[in-house]
N, C-alpha and C. Protein backbone atom coordinates (compact mmCIF):
# COMPACT_ATOMS: atom_id res chain seq x y z
N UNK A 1 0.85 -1.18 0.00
CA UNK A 1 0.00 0.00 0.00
C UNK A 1 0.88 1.24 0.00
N UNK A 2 0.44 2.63 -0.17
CA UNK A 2 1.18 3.56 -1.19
C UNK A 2 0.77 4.25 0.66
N UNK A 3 2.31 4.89 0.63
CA UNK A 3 2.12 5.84 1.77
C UNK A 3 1.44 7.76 1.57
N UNK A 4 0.30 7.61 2.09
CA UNK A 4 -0.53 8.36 2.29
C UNK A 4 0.66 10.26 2.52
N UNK A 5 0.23 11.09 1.69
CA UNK A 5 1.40 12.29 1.72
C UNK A 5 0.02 13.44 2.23
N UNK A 6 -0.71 13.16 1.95
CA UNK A 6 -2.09 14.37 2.30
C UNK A 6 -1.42 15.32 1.02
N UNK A 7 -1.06 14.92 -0.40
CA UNK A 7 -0.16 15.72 -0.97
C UNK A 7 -1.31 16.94 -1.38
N UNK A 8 -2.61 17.09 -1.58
CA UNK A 8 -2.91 18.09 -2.52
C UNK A 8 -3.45 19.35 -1.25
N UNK A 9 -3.52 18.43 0.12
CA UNK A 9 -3.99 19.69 0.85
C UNK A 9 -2.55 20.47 1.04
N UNK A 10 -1.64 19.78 1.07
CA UNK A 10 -0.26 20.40 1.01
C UNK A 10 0.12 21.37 0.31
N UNK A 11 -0.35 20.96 -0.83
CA UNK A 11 0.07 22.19 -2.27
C UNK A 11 -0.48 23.14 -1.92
N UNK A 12 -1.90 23.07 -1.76
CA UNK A 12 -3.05 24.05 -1.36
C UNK A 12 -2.45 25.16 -0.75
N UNK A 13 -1.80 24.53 0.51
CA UNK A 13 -1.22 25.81 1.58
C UNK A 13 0.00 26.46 1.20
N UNK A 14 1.14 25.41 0.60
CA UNK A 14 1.93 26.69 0.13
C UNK A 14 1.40 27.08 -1.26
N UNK A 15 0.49 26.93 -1.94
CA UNK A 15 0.22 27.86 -2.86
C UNK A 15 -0.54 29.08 -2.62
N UNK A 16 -1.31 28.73 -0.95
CA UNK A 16 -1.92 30.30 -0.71
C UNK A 16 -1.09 31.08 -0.08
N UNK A 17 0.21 30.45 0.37
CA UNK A 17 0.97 31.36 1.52
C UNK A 17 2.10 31.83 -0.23
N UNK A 18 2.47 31.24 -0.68
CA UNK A 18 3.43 32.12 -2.09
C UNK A 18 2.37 32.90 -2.88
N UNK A 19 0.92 33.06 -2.75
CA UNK A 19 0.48 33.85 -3.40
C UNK A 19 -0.31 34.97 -2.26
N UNK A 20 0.32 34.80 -1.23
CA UNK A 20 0.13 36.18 -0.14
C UNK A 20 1.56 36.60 -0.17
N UNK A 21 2.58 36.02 -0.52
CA UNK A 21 3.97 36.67 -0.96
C UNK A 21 4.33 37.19 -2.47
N UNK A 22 3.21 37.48 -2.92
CA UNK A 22 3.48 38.11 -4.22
C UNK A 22 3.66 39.29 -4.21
N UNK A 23 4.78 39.87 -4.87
CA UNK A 23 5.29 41.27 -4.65
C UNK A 23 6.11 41.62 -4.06
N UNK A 24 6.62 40.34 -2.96
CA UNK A 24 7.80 40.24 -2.48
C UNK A 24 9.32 39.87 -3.09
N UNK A 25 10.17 40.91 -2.67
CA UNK A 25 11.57 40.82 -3.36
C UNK A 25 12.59 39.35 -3.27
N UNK A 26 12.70 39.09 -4.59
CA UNK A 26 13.83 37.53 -4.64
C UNK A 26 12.74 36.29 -4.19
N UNK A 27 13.93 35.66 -3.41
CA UNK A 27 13.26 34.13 -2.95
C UNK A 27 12.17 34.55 -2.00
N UNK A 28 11.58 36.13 -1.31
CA UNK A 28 10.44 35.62 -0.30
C UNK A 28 9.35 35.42 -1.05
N UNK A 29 9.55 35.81 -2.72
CA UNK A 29 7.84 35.51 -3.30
C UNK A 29 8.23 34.24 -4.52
N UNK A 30 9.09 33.39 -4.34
CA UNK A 30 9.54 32.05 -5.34
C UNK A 30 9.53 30.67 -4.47
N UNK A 31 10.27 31.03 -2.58
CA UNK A 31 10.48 29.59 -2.56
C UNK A 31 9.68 29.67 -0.84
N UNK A 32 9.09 28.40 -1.18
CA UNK A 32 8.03 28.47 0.04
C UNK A 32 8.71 28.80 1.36
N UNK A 33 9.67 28.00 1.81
CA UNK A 33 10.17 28.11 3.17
C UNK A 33 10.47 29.61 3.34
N UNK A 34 10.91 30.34 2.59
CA UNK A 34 10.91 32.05 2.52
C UNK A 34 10.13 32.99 2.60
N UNK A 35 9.18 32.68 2.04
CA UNK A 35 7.73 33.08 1.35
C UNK A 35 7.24 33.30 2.89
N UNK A 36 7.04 31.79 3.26
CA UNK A 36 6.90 31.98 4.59
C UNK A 36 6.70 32.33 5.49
N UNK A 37 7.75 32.71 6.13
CA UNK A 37 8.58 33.65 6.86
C UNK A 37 8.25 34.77 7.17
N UNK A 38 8.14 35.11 5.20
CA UNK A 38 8.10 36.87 4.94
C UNK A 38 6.77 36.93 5.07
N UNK A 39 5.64 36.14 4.87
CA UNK A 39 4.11 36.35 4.87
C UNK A 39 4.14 36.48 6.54
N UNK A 40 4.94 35.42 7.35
CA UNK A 40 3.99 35.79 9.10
C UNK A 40 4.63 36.84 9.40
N UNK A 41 5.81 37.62 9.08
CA UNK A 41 6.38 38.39 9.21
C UNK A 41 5.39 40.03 9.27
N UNK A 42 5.13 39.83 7.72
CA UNK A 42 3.99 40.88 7.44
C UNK A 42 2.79 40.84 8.11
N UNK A 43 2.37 39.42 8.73
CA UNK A 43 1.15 39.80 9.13
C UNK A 43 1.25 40.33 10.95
N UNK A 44 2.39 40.47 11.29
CA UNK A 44 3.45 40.78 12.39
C UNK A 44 2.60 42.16 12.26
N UNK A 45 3.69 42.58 11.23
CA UNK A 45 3.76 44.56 10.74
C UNK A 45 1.87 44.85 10.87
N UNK A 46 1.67 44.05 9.80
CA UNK A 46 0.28 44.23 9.68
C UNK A 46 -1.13 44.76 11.29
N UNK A 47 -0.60 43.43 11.66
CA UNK A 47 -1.39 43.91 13.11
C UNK A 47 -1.02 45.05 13.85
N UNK A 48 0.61 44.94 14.41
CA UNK A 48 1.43 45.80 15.03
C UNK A 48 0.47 47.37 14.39
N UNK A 49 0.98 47.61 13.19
CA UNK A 49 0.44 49.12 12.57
C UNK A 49 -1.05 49.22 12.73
N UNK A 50 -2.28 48.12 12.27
CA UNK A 50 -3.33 48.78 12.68
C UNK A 50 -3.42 49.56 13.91
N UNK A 51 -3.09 49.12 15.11
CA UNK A 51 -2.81 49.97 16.63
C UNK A 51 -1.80 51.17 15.84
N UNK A 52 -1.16 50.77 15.56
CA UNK A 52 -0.32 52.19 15.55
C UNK A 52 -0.86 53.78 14.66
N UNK A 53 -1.91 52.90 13.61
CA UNK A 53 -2.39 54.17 12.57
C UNK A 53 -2.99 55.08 13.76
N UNK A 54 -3.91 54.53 14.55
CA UNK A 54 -4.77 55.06 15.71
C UNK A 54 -4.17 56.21 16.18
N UNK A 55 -2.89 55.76 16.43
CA UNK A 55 -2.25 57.37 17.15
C UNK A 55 -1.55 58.17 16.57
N UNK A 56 -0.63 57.10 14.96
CA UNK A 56 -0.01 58.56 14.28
C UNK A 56 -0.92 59.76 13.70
N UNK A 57 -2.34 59.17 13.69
CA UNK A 57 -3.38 60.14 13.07
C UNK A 57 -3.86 60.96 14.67
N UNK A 58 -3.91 60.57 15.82
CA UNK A 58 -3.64 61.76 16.46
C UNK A 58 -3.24 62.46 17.11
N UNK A 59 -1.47 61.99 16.69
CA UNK A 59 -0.57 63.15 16.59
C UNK A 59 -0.47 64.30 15.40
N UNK A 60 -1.12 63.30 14.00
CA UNK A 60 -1.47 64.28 12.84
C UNK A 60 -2.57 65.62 13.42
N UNK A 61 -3.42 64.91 14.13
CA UNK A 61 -4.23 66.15 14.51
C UNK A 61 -4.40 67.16 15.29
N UNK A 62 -3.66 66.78 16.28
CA UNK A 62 -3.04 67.74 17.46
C UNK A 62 -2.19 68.65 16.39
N UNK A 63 -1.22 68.12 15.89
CA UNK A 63 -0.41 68.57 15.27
C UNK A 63 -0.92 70.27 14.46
N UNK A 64 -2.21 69.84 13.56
CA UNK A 64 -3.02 70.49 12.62
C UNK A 64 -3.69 71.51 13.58
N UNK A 65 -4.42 71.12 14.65
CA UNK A 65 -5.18 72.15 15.24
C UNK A 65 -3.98 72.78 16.11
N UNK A 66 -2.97 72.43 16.24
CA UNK A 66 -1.81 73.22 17.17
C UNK A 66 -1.65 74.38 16.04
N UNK A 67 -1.20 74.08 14.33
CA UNK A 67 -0.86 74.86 14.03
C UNK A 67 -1.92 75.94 13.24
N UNK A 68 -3.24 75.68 13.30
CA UNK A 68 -4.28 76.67 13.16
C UNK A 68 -4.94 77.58 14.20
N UNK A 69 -4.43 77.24 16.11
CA UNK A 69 -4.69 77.76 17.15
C UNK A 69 -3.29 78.94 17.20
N UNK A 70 -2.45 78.64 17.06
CA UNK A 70 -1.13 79.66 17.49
C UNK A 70 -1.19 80.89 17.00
N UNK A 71 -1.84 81.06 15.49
CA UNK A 71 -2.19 82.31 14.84
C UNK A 71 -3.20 83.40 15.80
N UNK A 72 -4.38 82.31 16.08
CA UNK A 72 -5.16 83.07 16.69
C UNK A 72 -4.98 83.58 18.12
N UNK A 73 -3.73 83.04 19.08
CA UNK A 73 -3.35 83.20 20.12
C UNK A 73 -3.00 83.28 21.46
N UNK A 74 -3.45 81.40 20.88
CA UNK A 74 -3.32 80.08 21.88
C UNK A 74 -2.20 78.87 21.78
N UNK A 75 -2.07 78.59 22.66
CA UNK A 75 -1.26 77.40 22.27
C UNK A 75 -2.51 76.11 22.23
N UNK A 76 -1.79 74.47 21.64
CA UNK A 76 -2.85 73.98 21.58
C UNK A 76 -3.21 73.20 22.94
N UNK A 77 -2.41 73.20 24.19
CA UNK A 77 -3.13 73.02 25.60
C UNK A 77 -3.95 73.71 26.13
N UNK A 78 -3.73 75.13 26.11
CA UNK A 78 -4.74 76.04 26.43
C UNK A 78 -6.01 75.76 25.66
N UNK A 79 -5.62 75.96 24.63
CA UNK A 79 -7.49 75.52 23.48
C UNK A 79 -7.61 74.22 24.03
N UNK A 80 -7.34 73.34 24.54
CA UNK A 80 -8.09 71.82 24.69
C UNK A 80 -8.47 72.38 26.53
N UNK A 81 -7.46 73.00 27.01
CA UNK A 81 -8.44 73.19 28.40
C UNK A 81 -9.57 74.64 28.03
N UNK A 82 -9.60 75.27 27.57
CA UNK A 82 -10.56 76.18 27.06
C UNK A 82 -11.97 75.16 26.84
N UNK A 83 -11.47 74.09 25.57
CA UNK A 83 -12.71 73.47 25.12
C UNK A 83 -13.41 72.67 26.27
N UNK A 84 -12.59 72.30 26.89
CA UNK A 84 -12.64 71.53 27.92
C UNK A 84 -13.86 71.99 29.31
N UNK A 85 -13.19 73.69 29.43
CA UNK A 85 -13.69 74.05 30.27
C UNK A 85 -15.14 74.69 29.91
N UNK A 86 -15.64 75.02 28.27
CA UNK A 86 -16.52 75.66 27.65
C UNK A 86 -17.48 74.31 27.63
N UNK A 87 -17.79 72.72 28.00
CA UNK A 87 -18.07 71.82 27.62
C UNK A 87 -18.25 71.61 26.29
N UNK A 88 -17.24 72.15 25.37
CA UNK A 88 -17.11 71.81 23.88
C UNK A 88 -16.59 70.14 23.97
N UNK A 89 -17.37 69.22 23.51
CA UNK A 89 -16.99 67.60 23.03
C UNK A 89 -17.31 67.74 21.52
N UNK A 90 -16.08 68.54 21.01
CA UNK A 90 -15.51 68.13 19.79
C UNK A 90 -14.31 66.79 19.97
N UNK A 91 -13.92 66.22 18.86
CA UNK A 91 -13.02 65.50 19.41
C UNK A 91 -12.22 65.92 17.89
N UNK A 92 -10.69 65.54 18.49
CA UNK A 92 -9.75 66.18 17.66
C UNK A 92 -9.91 65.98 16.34
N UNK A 93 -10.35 64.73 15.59
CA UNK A 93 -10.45 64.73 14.11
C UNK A 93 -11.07 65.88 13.89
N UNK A 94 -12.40 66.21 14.38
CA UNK A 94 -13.39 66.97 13.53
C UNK A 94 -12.96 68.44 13.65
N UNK A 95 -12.30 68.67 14.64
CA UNK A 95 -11.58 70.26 14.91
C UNK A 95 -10.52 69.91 14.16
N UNK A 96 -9.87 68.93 13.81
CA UNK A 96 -9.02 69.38 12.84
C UNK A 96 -9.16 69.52 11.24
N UNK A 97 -10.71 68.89 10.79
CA UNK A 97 -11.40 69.25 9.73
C UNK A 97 -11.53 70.48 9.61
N UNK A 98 -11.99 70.72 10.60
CA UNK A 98 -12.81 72.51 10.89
C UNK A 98 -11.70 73.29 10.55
N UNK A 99 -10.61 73.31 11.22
CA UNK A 99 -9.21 73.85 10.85
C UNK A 99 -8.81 74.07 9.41
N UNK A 100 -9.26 73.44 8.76
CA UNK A 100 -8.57 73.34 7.12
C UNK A 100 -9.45 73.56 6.55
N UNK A 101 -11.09 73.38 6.35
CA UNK A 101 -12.14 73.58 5.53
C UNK A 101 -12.88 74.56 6.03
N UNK A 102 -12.88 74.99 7.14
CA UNK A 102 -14.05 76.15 7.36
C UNK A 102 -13.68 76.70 8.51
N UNK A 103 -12.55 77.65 8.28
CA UNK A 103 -11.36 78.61 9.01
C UNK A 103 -12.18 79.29 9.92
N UNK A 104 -13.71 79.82 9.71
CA UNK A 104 -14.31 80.45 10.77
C UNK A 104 -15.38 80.61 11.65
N UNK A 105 -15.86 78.98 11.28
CA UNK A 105 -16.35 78.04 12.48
C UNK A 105 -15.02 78.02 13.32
N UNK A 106 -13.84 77.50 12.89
CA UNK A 106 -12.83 77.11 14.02
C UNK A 106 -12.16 78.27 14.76
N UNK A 107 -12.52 79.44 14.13
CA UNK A 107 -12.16 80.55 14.55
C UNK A 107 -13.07 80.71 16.18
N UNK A 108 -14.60 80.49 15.55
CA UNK A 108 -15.69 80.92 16.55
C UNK A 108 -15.70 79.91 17.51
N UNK A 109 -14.88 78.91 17.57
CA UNK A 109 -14.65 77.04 18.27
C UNK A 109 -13.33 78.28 19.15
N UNK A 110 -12.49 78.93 18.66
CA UNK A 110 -11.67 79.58 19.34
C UNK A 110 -12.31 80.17 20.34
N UNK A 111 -12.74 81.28 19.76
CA UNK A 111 -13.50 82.54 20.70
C UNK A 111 -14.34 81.97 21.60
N UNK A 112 -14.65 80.76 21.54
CA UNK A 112 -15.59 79.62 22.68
C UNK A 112 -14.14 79.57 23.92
N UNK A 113 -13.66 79.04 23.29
CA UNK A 113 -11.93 78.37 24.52
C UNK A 113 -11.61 79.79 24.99
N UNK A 114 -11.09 80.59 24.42
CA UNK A 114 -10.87 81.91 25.16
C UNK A 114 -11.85 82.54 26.12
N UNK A 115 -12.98 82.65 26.12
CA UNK A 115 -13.95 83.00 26.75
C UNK A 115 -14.39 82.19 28.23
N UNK A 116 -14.09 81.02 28.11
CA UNK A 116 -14.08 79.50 28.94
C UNK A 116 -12.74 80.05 29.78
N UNK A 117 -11.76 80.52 29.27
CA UNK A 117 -10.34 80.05 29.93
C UNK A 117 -10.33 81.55 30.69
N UNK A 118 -11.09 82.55 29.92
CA UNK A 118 -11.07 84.01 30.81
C UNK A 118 -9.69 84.76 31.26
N UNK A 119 -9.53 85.10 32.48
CA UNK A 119 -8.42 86.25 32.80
C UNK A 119 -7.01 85.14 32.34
N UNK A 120 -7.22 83.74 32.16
CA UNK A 120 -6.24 82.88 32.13
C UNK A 120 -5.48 83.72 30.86
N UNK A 121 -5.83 83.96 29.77
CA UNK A 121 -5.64 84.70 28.52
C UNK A 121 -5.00 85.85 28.52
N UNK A 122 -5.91 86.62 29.15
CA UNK A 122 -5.26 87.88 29.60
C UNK A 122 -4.22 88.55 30.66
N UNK A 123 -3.93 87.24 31.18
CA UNK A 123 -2.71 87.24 32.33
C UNK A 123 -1.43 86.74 31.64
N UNK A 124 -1.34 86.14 30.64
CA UNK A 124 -0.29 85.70 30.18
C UNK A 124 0.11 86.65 29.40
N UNK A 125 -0.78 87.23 28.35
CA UNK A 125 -0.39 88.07 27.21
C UNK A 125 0.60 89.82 27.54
């Protein structure tokens, strides 16, 4: 009797793991044991970065409303305790929309935090 290899569920798997390594440079997208590697590797990066997009986008946005608050003559801690203290629950994406598309809503989102934060404003300046 012929010894049993399970050969075609075999193929099966490295043919789906070398064709999740397509696009990969040299032997990680030609030879399975490589391929491999480089596929759990990526799906490493892969997970790792979903968590990570979460916060480089809001440092992108702090970032954005920091540099559309400084003009008007805040820093961007003061405007988050301003908003804070005005019970403004914006949350940073959408103030940082406001920031770039419609300069004077975020202006009047200002004149809210200044007004909230009071002599705090006028003691520094």
């Amino acid at each position: 009797m012929a010894r049993a290899t399970n050969g075609p569920a075999s193929r099966a798997r490295r043919k789906r793991i070398l064709q999740r390594a397509k696009g990969f440079r040299g032997f990680r997208s030609k030879l399975f044991r490589y391929a491999k590697d480089a596929v759990y590797k990526a799906w490493q990066y892969e997970y790792r970065d979903r968590k990570r997009r979460k916060g480089q986008f809001r440092r992108l946005w702090t970032a954005r409303i920091s540099a559309a608050v400084r003009p008007l003559g805040l820093t961007y801690s003061r405007f988050m305790e301003g908003l804070k203290k005005a019970d403004v629950e914006l949350d940073r994406k959408s103030l940082s929309e406001l920031a770039i598309a419609n300069h004077e809503a975020f202006k009047s989102v200002v004149d809210l935090a200044k007004k909230a934060l009071g002599d705090k404003t006028s003691a520094q300046a």
